[in-house]
Protein backbone atom coordinates (compact mmCIF):
# COMPACT_ATOMS: atom_id res chain seq x y z
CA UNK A 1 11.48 11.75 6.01
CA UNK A 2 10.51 12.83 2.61
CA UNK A 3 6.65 14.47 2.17
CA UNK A 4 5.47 13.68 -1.12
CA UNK A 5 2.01 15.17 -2.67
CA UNK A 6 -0.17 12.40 -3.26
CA UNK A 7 -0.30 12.36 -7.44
CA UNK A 8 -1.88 15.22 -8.68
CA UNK A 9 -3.76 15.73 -5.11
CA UNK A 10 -3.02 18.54 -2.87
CA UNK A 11 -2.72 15.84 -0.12
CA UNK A 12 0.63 14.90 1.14
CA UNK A 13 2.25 11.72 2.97
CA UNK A 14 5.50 10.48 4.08
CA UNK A 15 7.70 8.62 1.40
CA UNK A 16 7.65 5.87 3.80
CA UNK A 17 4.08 4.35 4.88
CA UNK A 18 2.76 1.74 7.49
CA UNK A 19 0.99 -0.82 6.22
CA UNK A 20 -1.25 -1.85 8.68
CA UNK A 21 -2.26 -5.26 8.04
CA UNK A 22 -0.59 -7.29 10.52
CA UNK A 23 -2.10 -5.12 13.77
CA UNK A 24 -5.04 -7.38 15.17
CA UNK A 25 -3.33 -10.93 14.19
CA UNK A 26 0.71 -10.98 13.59
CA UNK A 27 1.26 -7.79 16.63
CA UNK A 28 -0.63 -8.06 19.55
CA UNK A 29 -2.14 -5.10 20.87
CA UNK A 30 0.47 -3.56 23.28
CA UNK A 31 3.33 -4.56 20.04
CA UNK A 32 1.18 -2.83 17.63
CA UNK A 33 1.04 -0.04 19.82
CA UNK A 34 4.86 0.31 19.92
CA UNK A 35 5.01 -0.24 16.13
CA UNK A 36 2.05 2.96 15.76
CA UNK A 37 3.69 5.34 17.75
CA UNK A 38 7.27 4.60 16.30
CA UNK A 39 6.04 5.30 13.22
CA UNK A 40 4.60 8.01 14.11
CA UNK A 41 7.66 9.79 15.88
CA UNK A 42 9.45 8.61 13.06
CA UNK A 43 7.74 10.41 10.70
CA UNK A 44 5.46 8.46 9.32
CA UNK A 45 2.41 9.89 7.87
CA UNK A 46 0.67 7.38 5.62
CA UNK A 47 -1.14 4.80 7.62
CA UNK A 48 -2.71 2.44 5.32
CA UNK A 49 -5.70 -0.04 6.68
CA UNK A 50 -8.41 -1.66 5.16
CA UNK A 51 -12.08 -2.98 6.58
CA UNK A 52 -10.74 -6.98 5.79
CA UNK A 53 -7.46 -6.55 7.45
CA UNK A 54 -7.11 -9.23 10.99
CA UNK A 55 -10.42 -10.93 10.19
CA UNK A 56 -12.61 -8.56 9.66
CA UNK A 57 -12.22 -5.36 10.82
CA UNK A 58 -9.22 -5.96 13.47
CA UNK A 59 -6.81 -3.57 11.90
CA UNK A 60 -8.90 -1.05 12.45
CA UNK A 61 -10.09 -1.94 15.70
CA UNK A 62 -6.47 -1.33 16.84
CA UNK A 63 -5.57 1.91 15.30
CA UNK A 64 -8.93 3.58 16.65
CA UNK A 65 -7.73 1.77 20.15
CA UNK A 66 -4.37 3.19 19.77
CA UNK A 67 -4.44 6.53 17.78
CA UNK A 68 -5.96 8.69 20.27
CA UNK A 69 -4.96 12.41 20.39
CA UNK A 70 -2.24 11.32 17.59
CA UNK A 71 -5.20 10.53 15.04
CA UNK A 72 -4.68 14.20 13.66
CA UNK A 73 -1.05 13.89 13.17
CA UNK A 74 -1.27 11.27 9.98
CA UNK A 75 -3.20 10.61 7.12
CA UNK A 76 -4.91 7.58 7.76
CA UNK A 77 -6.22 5.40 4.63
CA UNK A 78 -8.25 2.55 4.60
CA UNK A 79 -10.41 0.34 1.82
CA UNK A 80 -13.61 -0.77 1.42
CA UNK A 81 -14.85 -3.54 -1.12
CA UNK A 82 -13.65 -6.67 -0.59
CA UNK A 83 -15.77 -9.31 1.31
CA UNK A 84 -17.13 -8.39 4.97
CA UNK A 85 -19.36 -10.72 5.69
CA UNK A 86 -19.69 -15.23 4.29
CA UNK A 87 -22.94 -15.09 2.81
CA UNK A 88 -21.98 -11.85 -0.34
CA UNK A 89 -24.38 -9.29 1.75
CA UNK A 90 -21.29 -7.37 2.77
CA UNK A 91 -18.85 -6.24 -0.46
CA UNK A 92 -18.59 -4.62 -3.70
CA UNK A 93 -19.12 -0.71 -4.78
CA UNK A 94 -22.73 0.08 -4.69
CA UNK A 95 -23.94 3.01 -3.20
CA UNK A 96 -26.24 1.18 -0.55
CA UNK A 97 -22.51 -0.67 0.96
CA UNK A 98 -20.43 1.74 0.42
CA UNK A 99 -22.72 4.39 2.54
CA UNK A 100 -22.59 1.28 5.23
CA UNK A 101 -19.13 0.67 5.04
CA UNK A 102 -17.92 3.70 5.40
CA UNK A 103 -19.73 4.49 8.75
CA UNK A 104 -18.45 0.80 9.77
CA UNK A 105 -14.69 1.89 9.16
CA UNK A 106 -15.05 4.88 11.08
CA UNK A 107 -16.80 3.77 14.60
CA UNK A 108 -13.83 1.03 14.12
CA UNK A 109 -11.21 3.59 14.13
CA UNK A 110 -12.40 6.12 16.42
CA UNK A 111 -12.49 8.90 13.97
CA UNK A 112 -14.92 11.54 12.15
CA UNK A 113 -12.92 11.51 8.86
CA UNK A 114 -11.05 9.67 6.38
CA UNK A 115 -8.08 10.96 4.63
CA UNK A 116 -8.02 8.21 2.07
CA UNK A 117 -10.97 5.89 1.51
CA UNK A 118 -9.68 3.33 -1.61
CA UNK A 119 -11.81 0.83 -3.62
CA UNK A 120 -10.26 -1.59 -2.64
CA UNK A 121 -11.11 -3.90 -6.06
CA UNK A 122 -13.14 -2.86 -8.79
CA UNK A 123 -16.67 -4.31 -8.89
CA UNK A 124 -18.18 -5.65 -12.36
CA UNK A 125 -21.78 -5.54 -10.49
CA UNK A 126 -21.69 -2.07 -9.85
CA UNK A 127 -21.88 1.15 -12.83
CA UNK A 128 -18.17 3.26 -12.28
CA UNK A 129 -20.79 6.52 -11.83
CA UNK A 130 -22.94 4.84 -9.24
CA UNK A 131 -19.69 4.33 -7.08
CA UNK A 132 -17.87 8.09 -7.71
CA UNK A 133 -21.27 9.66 -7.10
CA UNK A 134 -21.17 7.84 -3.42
CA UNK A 135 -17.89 8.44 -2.88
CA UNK A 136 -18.68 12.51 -4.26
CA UNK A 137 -21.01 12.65 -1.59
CA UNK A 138 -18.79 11.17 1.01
CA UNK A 139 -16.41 14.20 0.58
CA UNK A 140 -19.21 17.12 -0.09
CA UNK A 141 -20.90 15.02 4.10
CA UNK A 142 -17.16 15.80 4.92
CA UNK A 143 -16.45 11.39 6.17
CA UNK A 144 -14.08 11.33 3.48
CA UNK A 145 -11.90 13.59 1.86
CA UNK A 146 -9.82 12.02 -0.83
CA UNK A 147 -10.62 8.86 -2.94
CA UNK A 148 -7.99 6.03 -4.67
CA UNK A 149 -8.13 2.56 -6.04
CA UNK A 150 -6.68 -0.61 -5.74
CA UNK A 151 -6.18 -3.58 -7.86
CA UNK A 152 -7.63 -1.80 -10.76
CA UNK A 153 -6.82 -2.32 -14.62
CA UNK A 154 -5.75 0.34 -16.76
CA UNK A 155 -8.75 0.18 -18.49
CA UNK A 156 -10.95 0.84 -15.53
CA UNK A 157 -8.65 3.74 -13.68
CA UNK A 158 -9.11 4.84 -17.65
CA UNK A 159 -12.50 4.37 -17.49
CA UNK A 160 -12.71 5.90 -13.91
CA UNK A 161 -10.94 9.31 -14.70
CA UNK A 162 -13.67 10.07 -18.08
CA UNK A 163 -16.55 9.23 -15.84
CA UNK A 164 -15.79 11.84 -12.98
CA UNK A 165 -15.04 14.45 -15.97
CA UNK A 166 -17.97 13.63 -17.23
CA UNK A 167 -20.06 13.85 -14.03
CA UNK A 168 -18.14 16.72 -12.48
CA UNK A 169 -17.44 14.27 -9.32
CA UNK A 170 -14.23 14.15 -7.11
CA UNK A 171 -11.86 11.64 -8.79
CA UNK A 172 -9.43 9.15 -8.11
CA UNK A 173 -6.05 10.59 -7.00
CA UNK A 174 -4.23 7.28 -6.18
CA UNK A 175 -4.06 3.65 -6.74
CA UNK A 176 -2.36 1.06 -4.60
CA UNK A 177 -1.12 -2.06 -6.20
CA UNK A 178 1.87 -4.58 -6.32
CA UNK A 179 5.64 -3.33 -7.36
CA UNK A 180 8.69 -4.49 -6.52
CA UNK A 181 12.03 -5.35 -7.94
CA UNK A 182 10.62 -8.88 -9.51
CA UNK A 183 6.77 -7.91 -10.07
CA UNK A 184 7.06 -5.26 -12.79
CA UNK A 185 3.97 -6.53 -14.25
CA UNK A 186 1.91 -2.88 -14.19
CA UNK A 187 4.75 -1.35 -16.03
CA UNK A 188 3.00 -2.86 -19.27
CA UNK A 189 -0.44 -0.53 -19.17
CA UNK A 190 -1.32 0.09 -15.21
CA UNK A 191 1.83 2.54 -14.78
CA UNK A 192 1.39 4.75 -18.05
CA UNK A 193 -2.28 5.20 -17.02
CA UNK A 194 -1.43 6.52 -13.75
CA UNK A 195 1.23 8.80 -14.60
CA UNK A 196 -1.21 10.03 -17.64
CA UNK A 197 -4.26 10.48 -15.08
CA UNK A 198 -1.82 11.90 -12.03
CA UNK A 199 -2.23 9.36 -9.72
CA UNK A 200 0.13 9.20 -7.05
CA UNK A 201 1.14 4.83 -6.78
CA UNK A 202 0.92 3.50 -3.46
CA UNK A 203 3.21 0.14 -3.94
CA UNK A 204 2.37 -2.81 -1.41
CA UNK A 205 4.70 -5.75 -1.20
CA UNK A 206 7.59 -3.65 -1.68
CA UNK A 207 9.82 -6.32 -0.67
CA UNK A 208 8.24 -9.05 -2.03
CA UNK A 209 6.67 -10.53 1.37
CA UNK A 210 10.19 -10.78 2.25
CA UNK A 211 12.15 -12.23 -0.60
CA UNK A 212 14.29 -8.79 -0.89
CA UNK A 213 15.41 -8.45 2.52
CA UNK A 214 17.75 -11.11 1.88
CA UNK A 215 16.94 -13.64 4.22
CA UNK A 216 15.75 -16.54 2.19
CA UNK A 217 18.74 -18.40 1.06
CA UNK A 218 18.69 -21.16 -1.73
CA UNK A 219 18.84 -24.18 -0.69
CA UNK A 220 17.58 -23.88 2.28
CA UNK A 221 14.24 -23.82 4.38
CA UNK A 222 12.63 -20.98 5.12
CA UNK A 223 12.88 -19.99 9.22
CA UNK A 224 10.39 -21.04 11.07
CA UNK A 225 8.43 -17.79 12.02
CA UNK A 226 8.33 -16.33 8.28
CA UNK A 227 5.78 -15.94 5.82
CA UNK A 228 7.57 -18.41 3.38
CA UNK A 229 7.37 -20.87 5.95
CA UNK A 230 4.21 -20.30 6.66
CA UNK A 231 2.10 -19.22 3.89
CA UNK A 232 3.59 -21.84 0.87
CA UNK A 233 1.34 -20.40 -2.15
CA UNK A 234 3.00 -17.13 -1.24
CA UNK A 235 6.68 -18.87 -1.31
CA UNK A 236 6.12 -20.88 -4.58
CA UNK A 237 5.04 -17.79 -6.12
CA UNK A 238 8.47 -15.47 -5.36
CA UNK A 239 10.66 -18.55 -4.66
CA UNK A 240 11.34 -19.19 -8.06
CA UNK A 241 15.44 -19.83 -9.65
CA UNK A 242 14.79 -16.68 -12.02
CA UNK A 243 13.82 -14.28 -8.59
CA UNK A 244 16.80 -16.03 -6.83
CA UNK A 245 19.06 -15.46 -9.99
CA UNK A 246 17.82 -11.62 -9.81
CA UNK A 247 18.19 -11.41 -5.93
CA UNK A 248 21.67 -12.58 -6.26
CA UNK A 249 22.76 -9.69 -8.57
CA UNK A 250 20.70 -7.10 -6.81
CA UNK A 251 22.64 -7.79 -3.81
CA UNK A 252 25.89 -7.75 -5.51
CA UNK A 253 25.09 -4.52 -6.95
CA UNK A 254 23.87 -3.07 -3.30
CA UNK A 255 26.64 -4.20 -1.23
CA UNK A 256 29.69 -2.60 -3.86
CA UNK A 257 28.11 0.92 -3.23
CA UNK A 258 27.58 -0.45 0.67
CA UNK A 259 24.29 -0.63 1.31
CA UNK A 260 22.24 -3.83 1.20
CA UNK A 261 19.50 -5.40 -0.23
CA UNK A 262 16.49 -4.05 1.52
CA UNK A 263 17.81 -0.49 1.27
CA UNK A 264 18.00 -0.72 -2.49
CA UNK A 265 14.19 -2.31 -2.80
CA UNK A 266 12.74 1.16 -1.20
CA UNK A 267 14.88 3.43 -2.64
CA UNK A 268 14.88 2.01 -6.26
CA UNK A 269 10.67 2.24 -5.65
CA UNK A 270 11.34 5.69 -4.19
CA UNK A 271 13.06 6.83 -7.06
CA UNK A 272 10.35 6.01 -9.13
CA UNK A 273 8.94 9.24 -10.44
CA UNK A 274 5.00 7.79 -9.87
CA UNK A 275 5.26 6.59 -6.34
CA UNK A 276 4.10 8.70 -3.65
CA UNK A 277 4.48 6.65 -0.86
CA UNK A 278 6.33 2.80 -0.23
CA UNK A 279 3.66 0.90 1.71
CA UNK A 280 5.34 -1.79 3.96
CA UNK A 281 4.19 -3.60 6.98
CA UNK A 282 6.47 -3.78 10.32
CA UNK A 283 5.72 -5.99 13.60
CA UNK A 284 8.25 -4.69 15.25
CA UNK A 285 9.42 -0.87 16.02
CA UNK A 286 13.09 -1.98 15.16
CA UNK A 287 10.94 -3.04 11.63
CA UNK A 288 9.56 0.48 10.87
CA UNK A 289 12.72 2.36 11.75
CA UNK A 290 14.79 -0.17 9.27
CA UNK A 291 12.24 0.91 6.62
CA UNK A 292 12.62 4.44 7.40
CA UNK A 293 15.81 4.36 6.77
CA UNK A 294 16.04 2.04 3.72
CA UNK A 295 14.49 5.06 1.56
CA UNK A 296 17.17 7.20 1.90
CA UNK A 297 19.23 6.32 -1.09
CA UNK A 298 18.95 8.61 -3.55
CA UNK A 299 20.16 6.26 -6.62
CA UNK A 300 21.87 8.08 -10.10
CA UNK A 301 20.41 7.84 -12.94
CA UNK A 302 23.31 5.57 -14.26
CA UNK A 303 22.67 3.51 -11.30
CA UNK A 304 18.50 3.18 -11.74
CA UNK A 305 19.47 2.22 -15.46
CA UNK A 306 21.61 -0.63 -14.68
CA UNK A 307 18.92 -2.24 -11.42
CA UNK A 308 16.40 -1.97 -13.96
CA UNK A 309 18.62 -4.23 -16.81
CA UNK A 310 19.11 -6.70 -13.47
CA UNK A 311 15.62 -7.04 -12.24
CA UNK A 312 14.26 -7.48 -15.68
CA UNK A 313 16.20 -10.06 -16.50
């Protein structure tokens, strides 16, 4: 397993992360359990949570269940921001929630310290300085030791960085947000910002929610037990006849240098000189160690060129 630093950060994780967002709904607790210490024998570093995850706070609930004496062997990330409670009393970036949510997240998981604590969505209530001086004092009380965003635009991880200079606060070292092989879209102004700024990318939906494993075919339903079937906002949205057309040549080009589909959607984000760490879920342990080993592939730079003139079309 490769160890990356996390951007310009001193702090470093496994190329390969857990996403931990099914533990708590999609895994029950003795499968989640399995999938954790897998992982973790794997080599897995980079466990990434978040207070929302499995209704409120169930993600978390199972890694401080599970983690024990193995909580010191990872760096465990999680996010805070996003709605915790019906009624708006519970979310956003102000100092008063973020000094509650933070001691929330950590009787959940069991722990004293967190390696990674991410905003998990910027907050148009709340000043930028208001929200890096909490976070400053998180790290100087010792709860928290590094800081990242999520779902950010350039503008505000822009905006972020001067602030922190300008206060003398800890900044921002990574931010987590959506790249694959057919959502490019932060290659426009997100990307240049973070490789300007040093901050390392965290990619979720690496494989689409599933699209670039290969296993929905046109023309035909989506199996039962998938997310496609399942979730059909999230299938209209990847399902489309340019993604297929893409898909199609992708897995061409995999399988002539044998190695498939899934294999080339990590290591083609692995290659990427930004990314720190590929963030994908697994629900089962034979999930994480196919993950593992999809990074592997260390592409040429003749070969990046020509994925890149595929998946853009």
């Amino acid at each position: 397993m490769d160890i990356r630093n996390l951007g310009g950060s001193g702090l470093r994780v496994s190329v390969v992360g857990l996403g931990c967002n099914n533990f708590g709904q999609r895994t029950d607790a003795e499968t989640s359990k399995q999938v954790i210490h897998k992982a973790i024998d794997l080599g897995v570093t980079l466990f990434d949570t978040a207070d929302i995850y499995a209704g409120m706070g169930g993600s978390e609930t199972v890694l401080g269940n599970v983690l024990g004496d193995r909580r010191k062997d990872i760096v465990l990330a999680t996010k805070f921001c996003k709605p915790m409670a019906t009624d708006a009393t519970k979310q956003g970036a102000s100092r008063r929630y973020i000094v509650e949510a933070v001691e929330a997240s950590l009787k959940r998981l069991k722990t004293d310290w967190i390696d990674l604590y991410q905003q998990h969505d910027y907050d148009p209530l709340t000043p930028i300085d208001e929200t890096l001086r909490a976070l400053d004092d998180l790290i100087r009380a010792g709860k928290v030791r590094y800081i990242g965003n999520s779902n950010f635009p350039a503008w505000r991880i822009a905006e972020a960085e001067y602030v922190a200079r300008a206060l003398g606060t800890h900044r921002y070292v990574s931010c987590q947000d959506e790249y694959s092989l057919v959502v490019r879209d932060i290659e426009k102004d997100l990307l240049p910002a973070a490789q300007e700024y040093k901050l390392g990318l965290l990619p979720f939906f690496p494989l689409a929610s599933g699209l670039l494993t290969g296993k929905y075919q046109r023309g035909t339903e989506a199996p039962a037990h998938t997310r496609f079937a399942k979730m059909p906002a999230i299938r209209d949205r990847y399902f489309t006849e340019v993604n297929l057309d893409v898909v199609d040549q992708l897995k061409a080009f995999a399988e002539a240098r044998g190695h498939s589909l899934l294999e080339l959607a990590f290591s083609w984000l692995a290659c990427r000189p930004q990314v720190s760490s590929v963030i994908a879920g697994a629900t089962t342990p034979d999930q994480i160690e196919q993950n593992v080993n999809a990074a592997s592939w260390k592409l040429t730079a003749e070969e990046m060129a020509e994925v890149d003139a595929i998946s853009k079309g």
